[in-house]
Structure formats: structure tokens, C-alpha cells
N, C-alpha and C. Protein backbone atom coordinates (compact mmCIF):
# COMPACT_ATOMS: atom_id res chain seq x y z
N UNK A 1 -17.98 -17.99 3.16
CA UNK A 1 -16.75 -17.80 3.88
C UNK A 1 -17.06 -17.77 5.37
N UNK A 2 -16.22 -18.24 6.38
CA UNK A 2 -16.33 -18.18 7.68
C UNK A 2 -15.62 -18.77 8.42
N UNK A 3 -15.42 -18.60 9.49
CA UNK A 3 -14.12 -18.65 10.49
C UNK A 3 -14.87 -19.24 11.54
N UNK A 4 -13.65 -20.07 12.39
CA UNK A 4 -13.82 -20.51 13.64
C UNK A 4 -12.93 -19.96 14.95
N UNK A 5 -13.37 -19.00 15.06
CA UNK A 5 -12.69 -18.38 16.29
C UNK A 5 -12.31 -18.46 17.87
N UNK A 6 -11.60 -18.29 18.37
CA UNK A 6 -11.70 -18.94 20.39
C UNK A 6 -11.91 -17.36 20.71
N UNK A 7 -12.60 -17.53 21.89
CA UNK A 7 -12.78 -16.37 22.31
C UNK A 7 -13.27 -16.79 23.94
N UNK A 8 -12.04 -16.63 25.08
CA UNK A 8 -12.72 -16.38 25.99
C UNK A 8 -12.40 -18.28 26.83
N UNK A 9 -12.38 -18.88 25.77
CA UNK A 9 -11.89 -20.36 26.21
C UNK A 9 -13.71 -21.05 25.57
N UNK A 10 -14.46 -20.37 24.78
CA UNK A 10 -15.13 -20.87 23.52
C UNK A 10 -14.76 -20.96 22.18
N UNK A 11 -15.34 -21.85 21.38
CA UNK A 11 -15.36 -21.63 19.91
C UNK A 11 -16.80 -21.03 19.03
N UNK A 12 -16.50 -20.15 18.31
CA UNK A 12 -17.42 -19.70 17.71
C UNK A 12 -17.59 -19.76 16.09
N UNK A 13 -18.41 -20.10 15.48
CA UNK A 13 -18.09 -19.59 14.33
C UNK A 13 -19.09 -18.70 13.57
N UNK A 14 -18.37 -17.45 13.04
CA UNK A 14 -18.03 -16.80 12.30
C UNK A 14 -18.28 -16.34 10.67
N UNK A 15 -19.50 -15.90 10.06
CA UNK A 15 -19.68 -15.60 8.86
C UNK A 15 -19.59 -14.20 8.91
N UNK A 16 -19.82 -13.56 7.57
CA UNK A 16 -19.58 -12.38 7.66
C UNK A 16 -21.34 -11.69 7.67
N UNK A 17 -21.68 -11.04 8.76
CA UNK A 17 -22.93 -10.28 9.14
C UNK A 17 -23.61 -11.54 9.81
N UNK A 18 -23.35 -12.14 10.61
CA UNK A 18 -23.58 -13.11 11.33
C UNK A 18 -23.60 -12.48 13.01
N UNK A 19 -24.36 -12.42 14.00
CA UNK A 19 -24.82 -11.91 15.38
C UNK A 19 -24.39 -13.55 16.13
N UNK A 20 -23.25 -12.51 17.22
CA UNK A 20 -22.93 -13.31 18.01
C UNK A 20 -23.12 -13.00 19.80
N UNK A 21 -23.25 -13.71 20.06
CA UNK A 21 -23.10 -13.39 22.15
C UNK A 21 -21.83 -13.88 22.27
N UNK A 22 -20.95 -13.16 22.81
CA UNK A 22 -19.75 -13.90 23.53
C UNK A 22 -19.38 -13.40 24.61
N UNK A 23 -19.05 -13.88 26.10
CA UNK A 23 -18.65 -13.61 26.82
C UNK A 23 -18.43 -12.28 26.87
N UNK A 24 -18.84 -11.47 27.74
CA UNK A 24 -18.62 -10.22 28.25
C UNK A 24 -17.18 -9.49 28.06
N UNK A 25 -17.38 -8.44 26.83
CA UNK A 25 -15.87 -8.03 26.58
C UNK A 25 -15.81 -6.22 27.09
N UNK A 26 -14.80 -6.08 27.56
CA UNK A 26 -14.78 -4.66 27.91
C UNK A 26 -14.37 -3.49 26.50
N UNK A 27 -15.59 -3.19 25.44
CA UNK A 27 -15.91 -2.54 24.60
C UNK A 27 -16.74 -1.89 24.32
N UNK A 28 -16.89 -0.48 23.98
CA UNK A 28 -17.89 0.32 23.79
C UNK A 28 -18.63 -0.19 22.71
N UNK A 29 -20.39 0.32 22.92
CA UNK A 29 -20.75 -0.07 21.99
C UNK A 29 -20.74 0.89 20.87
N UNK A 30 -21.13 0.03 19.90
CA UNK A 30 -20.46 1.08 18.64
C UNK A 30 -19.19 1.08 18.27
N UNK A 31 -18.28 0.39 18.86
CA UNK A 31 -16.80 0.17 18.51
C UNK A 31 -16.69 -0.94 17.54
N UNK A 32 -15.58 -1.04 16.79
CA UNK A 32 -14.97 -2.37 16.19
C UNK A 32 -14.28 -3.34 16.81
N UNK A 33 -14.24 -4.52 17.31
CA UNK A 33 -13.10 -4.70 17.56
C UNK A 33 -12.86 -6.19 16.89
N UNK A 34 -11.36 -6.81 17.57
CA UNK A 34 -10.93 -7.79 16.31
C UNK A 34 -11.37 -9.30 17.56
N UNK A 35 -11.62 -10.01 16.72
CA UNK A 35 -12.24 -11.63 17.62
C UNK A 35 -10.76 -12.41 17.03
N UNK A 36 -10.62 -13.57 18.03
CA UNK A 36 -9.43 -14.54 17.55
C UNK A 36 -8.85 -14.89 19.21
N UNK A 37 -7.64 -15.66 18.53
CA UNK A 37 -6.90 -16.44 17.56
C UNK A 37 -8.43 -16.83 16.44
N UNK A 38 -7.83 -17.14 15.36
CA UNK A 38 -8.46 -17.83 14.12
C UNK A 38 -7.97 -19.43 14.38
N UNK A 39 -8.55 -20.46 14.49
CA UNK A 39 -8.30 -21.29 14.64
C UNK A 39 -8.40 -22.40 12.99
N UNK A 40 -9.65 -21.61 12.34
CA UNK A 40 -10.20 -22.68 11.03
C UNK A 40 -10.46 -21.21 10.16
N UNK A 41 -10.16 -21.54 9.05
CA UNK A 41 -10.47 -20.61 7.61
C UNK A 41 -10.94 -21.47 6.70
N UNK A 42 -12.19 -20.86 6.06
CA UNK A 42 -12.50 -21.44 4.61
C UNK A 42 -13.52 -20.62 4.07
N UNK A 43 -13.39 -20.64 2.96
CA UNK A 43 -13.82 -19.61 1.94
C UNK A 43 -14.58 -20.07 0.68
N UNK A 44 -14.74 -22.00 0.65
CA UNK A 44 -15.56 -22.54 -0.68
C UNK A 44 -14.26 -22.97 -0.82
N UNK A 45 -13.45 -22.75 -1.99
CA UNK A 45 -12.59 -23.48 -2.11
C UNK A 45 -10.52 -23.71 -1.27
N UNK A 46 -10.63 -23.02 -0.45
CA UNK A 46 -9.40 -22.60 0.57
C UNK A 46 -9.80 -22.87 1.85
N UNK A 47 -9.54 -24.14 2.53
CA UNK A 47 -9.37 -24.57 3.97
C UNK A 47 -8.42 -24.52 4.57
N UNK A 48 -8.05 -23.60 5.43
CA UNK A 48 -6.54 -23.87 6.17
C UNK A 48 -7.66 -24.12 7.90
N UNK A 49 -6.63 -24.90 7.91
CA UNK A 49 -6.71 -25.15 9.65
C UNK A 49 -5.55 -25.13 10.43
N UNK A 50 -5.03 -24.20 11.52
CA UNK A 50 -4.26 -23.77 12.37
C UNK A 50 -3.87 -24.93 13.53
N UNK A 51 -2.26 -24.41 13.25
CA UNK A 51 -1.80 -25.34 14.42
C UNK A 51 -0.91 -24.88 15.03
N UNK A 52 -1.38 -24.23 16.33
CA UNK A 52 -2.74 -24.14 16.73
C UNK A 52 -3.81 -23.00 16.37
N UNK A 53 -3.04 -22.02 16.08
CA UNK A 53 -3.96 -20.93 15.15
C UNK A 53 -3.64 -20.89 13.26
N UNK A 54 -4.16 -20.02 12.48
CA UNK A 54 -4.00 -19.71 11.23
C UNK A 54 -3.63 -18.37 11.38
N UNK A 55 -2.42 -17.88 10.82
CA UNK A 55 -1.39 -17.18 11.13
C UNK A 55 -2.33 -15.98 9.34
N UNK A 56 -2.57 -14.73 9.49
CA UNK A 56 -2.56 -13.79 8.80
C UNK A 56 -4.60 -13.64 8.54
N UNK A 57 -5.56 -14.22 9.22
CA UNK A 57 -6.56 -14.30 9.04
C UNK A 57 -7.22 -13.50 10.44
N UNK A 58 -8.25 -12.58 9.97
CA UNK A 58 -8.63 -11.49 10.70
C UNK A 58 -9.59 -11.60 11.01
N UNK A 59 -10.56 -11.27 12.00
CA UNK A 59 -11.72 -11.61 12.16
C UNK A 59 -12.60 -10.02 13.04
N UNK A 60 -13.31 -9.00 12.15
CA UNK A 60 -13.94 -7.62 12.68
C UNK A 60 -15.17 -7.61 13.30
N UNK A 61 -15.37 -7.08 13.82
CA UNK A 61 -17.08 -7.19 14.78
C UNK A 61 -17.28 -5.99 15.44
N UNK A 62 -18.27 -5.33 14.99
CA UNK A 62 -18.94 -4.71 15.70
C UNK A 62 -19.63 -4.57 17.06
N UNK A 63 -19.78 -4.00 17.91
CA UNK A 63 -20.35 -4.15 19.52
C UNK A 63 -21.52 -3.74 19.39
N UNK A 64 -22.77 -4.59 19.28
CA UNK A 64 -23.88 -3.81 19.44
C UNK A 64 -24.44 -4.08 20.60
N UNK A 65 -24.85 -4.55 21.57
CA UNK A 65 -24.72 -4.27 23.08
C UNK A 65 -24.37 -5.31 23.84
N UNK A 66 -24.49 -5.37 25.15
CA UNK A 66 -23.94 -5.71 26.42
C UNK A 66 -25.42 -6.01 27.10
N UNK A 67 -25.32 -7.32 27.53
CA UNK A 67 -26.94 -7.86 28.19
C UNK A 67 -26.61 -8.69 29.00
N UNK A 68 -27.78 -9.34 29.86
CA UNK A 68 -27.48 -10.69 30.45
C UNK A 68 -28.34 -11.59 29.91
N UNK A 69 -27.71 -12.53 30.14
CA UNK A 69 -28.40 -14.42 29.75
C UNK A 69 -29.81 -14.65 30.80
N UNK A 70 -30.49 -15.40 29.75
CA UNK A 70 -31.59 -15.97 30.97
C UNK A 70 -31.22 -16.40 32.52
N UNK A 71 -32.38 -16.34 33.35
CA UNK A 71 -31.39 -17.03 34.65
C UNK A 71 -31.45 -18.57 34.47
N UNK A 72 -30.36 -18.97 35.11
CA UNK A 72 -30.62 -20.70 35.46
C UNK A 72 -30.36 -21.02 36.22
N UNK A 73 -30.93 -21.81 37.12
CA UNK A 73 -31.14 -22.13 38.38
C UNK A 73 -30.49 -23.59 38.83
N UNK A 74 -29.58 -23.39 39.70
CA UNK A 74 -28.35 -24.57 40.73
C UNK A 74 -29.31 -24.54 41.62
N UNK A 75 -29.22 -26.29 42.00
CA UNK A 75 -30.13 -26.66 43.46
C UNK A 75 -29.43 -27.79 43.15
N UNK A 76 -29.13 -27.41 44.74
CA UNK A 76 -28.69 -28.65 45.73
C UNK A 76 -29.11 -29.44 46.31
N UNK A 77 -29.24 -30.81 46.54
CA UNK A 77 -30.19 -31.54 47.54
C UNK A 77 -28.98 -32.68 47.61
N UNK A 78 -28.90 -33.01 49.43
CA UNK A 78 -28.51 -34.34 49.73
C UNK A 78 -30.03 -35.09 50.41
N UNK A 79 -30.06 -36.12 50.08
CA UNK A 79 -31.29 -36.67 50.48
C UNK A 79 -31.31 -36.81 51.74
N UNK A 80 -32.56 -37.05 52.28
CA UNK A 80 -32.59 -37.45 53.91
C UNK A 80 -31.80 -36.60 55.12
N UNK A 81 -30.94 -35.40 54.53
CA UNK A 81 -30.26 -34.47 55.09
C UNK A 81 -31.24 -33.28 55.53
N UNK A 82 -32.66 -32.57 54.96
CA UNK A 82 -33.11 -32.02 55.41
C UNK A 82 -31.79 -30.64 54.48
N UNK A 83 -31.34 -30.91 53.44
CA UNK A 83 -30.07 -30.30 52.79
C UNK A 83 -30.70 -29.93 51.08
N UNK A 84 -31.04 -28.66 51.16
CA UNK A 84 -31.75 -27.86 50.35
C UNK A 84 -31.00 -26.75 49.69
N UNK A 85 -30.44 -25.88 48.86
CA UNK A 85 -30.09 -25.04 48.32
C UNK A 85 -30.35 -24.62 47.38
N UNK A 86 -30.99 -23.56 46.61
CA UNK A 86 -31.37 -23.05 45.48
C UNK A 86 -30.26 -21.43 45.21
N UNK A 87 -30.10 -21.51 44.19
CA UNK A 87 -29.27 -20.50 43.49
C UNK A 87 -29.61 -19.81 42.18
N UNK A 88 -29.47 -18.77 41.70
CA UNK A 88 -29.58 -18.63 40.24
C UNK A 88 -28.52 -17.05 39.49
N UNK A 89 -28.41 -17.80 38.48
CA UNK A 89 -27.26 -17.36 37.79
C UNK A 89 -27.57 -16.56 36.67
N UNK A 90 -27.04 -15.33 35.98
CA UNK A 90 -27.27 -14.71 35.11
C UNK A 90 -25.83 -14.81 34.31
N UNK A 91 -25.42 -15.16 33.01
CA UNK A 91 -23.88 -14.77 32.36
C UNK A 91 -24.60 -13.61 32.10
N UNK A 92 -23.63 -12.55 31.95
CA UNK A 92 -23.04 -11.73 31.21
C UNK A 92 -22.39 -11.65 29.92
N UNK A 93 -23.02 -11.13 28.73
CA UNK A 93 -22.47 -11.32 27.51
C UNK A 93 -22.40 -10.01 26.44
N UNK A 94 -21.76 -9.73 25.80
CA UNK A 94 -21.98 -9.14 24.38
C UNK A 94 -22.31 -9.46 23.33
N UNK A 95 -22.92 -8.79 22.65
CA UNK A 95 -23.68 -9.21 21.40
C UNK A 95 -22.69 -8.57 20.52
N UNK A 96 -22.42 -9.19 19.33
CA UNK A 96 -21.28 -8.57 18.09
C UNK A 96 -21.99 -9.08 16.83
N UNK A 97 -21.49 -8.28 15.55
CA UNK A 97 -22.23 -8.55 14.37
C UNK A 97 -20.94 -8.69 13.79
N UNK A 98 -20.59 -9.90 12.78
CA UNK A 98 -19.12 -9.57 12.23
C UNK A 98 -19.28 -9.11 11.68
N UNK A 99 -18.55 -8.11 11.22
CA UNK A 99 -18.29 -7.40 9.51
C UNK A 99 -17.29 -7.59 9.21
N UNK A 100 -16.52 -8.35 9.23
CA UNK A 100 -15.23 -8.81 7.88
C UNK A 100 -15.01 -10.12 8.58
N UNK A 101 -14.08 -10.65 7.54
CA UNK A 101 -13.51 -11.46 7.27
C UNK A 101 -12.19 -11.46 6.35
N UNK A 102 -11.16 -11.44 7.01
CA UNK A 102 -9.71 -10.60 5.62
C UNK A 102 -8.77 -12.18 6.17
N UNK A 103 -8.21 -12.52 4.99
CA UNK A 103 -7.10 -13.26 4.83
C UNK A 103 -5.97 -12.71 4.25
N UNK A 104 -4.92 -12.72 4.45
CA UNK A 104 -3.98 -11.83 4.10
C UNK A 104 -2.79 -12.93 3.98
């Protein structure tokens, strides 16, 4: 069973006890909270796909912490400009474990 979820203006998908990073959510850790719209459901034999979501399908997750992403590094160069810039970037993310999956 597993879901395809948006979260954040990503798609993720979704099994049940499956560890996810998603975009930095304002949640304690140790909390539950719910992931979605549900966009795709299937279960082995039951596929619904949403248009644009799937209307009664739930998606639970646990918060187990709050980290940052490797850095990655923006550089700029115009040639022959003597035009150099280096930058580097960290996302911000949460880590979640699902624990359910409910269709209703």
C-alpha cells in the first residue's frame, strides 16, 4: 500500500514505516502530523487517482527531527569579466516516518 502525496510544491511517495525528508515543517518532534493533499492511492488491488486530489485518503507521520541538507555550492562566472562568485546553500528539512495509511 502507498500514497503519493504533495507537500510543499513536491511529490512524495509514501508507504507505511517508510522515512521521509520534506521541506521544513513547523512541528514538534515527537508529534503526529497529517501529509497531503493525496494525490494517488493504491493498495495491490484499488488504484484511485485524484483529480486533482483523492477525496477521503489520509496520510500520518511522525516528526522525528529537523536537520539541514548537505551544502551545495552556486558559482558564477562571466568569462573574460574578471566576474567570479561563489555561494553555498544549506535546505532545511524534516525527517518523518509514516505510520498510517487510512482510506475511508
Amino acid at each position: 500500500m502507498y500514497a503519493i502525496i504533495e507537500n510543499a510544491g513536491y511529490q512524495f511517495r509514501a508507504e507505511s514505516g517508510a522515512l521521509l525528508s520534506v521541506p521544513l515543517m513547523d512541528a514538534e518532534v515527537g508529534s503526529t502530523v497529517d501529509l497531503g493533499p493525496v494525490l494517488l492511492y493504491a493498495d495491490g488491488k484499488d488504484l484511485r487517482v485524484g483529480k486533482p486530489t483523492v477525496a477521503g485518503v489520509t496520510v500520518r507521520a511522525e516528526v522525528i527531527a529537523h536537520g539541514k541538507a548537505k551544502k551545495i555550492i552556486v558559482f558564477k562566472l562571466q568569462r573574460r569579466e574578471n566576474y567570479r562568485r561563489t555561494k553555498g546553500h544549506r535546505q532545511n528539512f524534516t525527517r518523518v516516518r509514516v505510520t498510517e495509511i487510512s482510506a475511508g
